[in-house]
C-alpha atoms as a PDB file:
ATOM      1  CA  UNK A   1     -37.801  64.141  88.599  1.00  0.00           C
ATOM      2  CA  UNK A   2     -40.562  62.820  90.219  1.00  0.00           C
ATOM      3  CA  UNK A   3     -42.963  60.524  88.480  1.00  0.00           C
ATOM      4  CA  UNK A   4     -46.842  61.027  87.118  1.00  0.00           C
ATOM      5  CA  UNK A   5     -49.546  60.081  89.543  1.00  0.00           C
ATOM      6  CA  UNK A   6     -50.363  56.483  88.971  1.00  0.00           C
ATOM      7  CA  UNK A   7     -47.797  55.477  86.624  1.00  0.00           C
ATOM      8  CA  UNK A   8     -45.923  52.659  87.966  1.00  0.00           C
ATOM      9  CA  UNK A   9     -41.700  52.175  87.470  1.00  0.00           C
ATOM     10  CA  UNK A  10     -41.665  53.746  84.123  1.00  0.00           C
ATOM     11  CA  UNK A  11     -37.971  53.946  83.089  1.00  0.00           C
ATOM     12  CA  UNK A  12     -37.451  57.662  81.379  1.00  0.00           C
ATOM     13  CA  UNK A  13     -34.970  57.919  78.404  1.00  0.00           C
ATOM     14  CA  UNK A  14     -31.666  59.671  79.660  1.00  0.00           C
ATOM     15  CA  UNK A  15     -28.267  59.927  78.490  1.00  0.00           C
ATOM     16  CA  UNK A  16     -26.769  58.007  81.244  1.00  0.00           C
ATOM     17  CA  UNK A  17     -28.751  55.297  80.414  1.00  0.00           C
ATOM     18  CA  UNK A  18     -28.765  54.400  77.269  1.00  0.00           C
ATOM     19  CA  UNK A  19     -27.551  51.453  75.611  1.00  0.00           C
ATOM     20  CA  UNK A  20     -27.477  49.129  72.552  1.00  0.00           C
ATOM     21  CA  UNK A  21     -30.020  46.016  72.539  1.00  0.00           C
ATOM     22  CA  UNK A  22     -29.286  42.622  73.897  1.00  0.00           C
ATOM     23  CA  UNK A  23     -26.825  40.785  71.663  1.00  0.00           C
ATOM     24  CA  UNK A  24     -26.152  43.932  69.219  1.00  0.00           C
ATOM     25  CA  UNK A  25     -22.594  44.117  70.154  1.00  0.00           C
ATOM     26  CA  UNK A  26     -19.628  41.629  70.665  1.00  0.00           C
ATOM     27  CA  UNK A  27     -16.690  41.750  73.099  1.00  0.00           C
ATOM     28  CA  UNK A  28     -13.739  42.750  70.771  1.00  0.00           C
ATOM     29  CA  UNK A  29     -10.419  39.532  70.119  1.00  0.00           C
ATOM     30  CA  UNK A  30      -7.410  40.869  72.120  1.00  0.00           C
ATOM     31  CA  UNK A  31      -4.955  38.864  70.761  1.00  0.00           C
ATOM     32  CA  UNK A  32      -1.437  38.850  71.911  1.00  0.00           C
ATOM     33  CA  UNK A  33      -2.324  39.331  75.645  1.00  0.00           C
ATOM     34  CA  UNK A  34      -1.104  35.846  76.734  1.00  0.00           C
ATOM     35  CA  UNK A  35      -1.809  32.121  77.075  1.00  0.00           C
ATOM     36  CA  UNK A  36      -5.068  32.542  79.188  1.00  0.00           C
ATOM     37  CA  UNK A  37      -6.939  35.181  76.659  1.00  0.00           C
ATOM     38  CA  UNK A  38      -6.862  32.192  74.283  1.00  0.00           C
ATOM     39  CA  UNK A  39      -5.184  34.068  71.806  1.00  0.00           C
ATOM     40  CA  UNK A  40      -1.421  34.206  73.262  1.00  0.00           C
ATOM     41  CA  UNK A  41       1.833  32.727  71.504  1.00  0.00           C
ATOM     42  CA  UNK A  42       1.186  32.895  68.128  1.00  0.00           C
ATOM     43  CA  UNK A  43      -1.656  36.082  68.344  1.00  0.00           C
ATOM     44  CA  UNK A  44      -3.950  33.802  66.074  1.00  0.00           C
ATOM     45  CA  UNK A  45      -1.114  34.225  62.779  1.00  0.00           C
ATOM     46  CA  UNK A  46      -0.306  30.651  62.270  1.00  0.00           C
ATOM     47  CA  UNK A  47       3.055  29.008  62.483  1.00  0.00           C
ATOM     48  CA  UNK A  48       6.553  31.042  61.104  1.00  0.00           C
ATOM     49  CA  UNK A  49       6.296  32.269  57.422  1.00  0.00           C
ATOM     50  CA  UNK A  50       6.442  35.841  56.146  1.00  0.00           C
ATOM     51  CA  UNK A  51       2.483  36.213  57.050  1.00  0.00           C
ATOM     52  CA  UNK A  52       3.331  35.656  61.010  1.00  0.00           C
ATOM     53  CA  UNK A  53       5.936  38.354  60.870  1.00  0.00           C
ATOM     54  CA  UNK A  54       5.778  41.636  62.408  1.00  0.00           C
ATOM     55  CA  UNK A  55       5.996  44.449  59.230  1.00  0.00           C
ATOM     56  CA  UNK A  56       4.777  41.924  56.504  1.00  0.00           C
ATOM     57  CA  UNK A  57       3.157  44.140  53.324  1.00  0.00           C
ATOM     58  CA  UNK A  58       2.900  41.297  50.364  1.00  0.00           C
ATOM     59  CA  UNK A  59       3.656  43.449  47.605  1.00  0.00           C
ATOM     60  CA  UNK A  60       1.263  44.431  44.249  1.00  0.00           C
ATOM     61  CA  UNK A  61       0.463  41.618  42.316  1.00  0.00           C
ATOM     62  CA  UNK A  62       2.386  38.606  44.095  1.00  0.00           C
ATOM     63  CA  UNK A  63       1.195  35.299  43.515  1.00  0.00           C
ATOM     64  CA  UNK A  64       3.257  33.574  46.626  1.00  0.00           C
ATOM     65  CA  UNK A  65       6.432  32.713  44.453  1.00  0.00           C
ATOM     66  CA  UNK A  66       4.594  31.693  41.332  1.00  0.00           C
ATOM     67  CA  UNK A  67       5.436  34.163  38.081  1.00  0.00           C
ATOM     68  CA  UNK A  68       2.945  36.362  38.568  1.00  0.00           C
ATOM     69  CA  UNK A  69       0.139  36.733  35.483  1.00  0.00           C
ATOM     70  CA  UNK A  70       1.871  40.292  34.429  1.00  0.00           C
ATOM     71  CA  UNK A  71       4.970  38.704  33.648  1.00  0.00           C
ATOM     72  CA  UNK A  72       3.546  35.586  32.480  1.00  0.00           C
ATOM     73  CA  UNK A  73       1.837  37.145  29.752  1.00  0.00           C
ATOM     74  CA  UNK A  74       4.014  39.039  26.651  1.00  0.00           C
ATOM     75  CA  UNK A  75       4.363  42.277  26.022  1.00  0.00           C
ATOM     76  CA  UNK A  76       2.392  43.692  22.929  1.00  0.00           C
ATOM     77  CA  UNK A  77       2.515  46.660  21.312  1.00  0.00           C
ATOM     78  CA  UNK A  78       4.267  50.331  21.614  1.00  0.00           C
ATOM     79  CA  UNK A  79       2.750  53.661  22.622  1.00  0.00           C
ATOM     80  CA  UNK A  80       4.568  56.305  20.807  1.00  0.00           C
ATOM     81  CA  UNK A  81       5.026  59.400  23.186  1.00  0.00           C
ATOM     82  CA  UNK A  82       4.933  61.740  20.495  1.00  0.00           C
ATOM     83  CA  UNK A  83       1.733  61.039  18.942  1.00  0.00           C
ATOM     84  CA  UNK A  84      -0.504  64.109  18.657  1.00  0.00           C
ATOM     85  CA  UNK A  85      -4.080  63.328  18.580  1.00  0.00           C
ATOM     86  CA  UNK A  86      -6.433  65.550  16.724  1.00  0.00           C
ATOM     87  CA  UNK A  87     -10.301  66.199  17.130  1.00  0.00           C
ATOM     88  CA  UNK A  88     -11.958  65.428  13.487  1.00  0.00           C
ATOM     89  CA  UNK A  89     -13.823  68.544  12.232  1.00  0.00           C
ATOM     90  CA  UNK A  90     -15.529  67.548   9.230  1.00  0.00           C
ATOM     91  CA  UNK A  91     -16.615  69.870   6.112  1.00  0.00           C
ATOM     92  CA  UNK A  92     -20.423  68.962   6.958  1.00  0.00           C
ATOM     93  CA  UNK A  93     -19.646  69.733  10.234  1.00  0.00           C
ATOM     94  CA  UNK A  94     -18.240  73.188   9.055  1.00  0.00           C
ATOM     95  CA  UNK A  95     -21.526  73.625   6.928  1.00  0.00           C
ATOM     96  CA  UNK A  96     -23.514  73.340   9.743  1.00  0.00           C
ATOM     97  CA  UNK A  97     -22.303  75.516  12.319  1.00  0.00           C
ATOM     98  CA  UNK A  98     -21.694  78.198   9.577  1.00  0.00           C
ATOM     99  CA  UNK A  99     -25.300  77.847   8.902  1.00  0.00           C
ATOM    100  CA  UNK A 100     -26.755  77.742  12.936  1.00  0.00           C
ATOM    101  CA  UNK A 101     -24.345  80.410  14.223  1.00  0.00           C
ATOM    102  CA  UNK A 102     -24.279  82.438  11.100  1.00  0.00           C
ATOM    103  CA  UNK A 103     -20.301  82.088  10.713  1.00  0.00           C
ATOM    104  CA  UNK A 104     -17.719  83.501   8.568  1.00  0.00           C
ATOM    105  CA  UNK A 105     -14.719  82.503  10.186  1.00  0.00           C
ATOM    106  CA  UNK A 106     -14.479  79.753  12.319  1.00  0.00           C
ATOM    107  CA  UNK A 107     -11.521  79.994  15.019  1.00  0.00           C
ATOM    108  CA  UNK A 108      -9.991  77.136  17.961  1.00  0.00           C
ATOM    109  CA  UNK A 109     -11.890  80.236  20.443  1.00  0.00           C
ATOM    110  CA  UNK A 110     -15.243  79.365  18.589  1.00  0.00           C
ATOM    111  CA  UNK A 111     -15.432  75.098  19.041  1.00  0.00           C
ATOM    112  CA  UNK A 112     -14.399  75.873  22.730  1.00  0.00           C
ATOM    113  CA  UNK A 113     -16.935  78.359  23.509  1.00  0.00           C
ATOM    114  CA  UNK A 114     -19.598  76.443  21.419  1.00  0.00           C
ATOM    115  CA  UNK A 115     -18.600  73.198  23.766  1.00  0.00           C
ATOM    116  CA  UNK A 116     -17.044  71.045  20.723  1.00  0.00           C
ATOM    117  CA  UNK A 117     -13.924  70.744  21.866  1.00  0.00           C
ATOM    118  CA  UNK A 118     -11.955  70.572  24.937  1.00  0.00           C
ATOM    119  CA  UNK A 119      -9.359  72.876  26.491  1.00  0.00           C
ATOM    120  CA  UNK A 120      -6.332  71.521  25.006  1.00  0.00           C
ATOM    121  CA  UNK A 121      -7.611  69.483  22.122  1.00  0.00           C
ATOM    122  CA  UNK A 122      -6.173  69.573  18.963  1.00  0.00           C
ATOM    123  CA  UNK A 123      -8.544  70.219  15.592  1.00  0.00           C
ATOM    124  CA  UNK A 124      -7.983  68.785  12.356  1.00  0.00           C
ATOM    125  CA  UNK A 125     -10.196  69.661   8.889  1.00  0.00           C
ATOM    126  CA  UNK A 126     -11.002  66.497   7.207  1.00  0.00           C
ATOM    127  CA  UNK A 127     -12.890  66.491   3.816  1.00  0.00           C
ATOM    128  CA  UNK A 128     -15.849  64.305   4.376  1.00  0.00           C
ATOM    129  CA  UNK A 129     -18.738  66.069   3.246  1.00  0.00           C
ATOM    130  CA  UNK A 130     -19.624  69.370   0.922  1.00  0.00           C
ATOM    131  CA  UNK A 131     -19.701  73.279   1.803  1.00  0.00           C
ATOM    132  CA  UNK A 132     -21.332  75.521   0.284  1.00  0.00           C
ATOM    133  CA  UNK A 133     -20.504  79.243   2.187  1.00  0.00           C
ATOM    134  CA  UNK A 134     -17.255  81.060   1.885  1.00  0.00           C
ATOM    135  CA  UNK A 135     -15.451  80.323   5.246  1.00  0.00           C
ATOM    136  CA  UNK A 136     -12.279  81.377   7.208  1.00  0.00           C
ATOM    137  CA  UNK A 137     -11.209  78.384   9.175  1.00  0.00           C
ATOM    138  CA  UNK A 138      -8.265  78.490  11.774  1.00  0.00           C
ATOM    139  CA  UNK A 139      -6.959  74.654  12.690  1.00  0.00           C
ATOM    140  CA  UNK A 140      -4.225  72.735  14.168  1.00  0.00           C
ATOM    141  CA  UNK A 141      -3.824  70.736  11.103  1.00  0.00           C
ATOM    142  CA  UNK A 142      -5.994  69.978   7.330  1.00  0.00           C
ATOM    143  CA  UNK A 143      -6.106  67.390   4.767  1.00  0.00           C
ATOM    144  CA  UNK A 144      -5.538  68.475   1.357  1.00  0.00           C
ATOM    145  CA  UNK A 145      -8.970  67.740   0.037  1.00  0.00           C
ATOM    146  CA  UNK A 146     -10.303  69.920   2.966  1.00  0.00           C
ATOM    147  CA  UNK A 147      -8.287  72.796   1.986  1.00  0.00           C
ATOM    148  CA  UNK A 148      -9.042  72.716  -1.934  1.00  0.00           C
ATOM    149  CA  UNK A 149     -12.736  72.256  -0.921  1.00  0.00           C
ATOM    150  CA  UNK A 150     -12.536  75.752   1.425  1.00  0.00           C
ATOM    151  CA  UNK A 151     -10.387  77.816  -0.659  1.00  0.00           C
ATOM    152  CA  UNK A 152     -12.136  76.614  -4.026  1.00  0.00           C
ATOM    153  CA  UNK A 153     -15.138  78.510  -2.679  1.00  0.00           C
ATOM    154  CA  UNK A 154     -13.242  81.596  -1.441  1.00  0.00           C
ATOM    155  CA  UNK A 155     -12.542  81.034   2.050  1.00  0.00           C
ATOM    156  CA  UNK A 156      -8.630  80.163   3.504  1.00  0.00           C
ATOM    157  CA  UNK A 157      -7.842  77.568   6.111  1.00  0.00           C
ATOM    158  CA  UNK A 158      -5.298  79.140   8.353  1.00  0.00           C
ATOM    159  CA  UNK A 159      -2.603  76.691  10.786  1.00  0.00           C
ATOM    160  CA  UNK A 160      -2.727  78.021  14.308  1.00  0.00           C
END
């Protein structure tokens, strides 16, 4: 391509030759390639030990012989595997969405679709607070006091 009249040497930007700014980039460490690459005989790993061995993976949470902290510290404690944990649904709570979504039976279907519960949670009718509209409720599980409360005003608690 030949140049504009009167420019002088002007170097145009082409693929062949590009390349990164003085300095930017360093020469990679071949190690292992023998006594005269300055990293030969021991590849820069030190003196025998696991660490200079070919294949060494330390494993999760070792401490170089010492007890490690898991095992130094005691066990606490017991998760029972059984345990079913509920979602607390409230009498107010029951009030309320009777009121905004002008209920008469409140199912499992209805606290998904309304977003207050999740897909597999578990519901369970506690008696904190006061209702004051016949209601059909359909739960997992009730407390007593939550039942009398429902059913005193008409409504039945169903167990799904």
């Amino acid at each position: 391509m030949p140049l504009p009249r009167g420019s002088k040497n002007i170097l145009v930007m082409k693929l062949h030759n590009l390349k990164p700014a003085k300095g930017a980039t360093k020469k990679r460490k071949r190690i292992a390639r023998g006594q005269g690459s300055g990293h030969g005989g021991t590849a820069t790993r030190g003196h025998n030990g696991a660490k200079s061995r070919s294949g060494y993976k330390s494993k999760r949470g070792f401490e170089g012989g010492q007890m490690p902290l898991q095992m130094r510290l005691p066990k606490r404690g017991f998760n029972n595997p059984n345990r079913v944990e509920y979602v607390a649904l409230n009498l107010y709570h029951l009030q309320y969405l009777a009121e905004k979504y002008n209920l008469d039976t409140l199912d499992i279907e209805t606290l998904r679709e309304n977003r207050l519960i999740r897909k597999n949670d578990k519901v369970k009718l506690l008696g904190t607070g006061e209702i004051t509209s016949k209601i059909n409720v359909s739960v997992h599980a009730t407390s007593q006091s939550a039942k009398e409360a429902v059913e005193k005003l008409g409504g039945t608690v169903n167990l799904v």
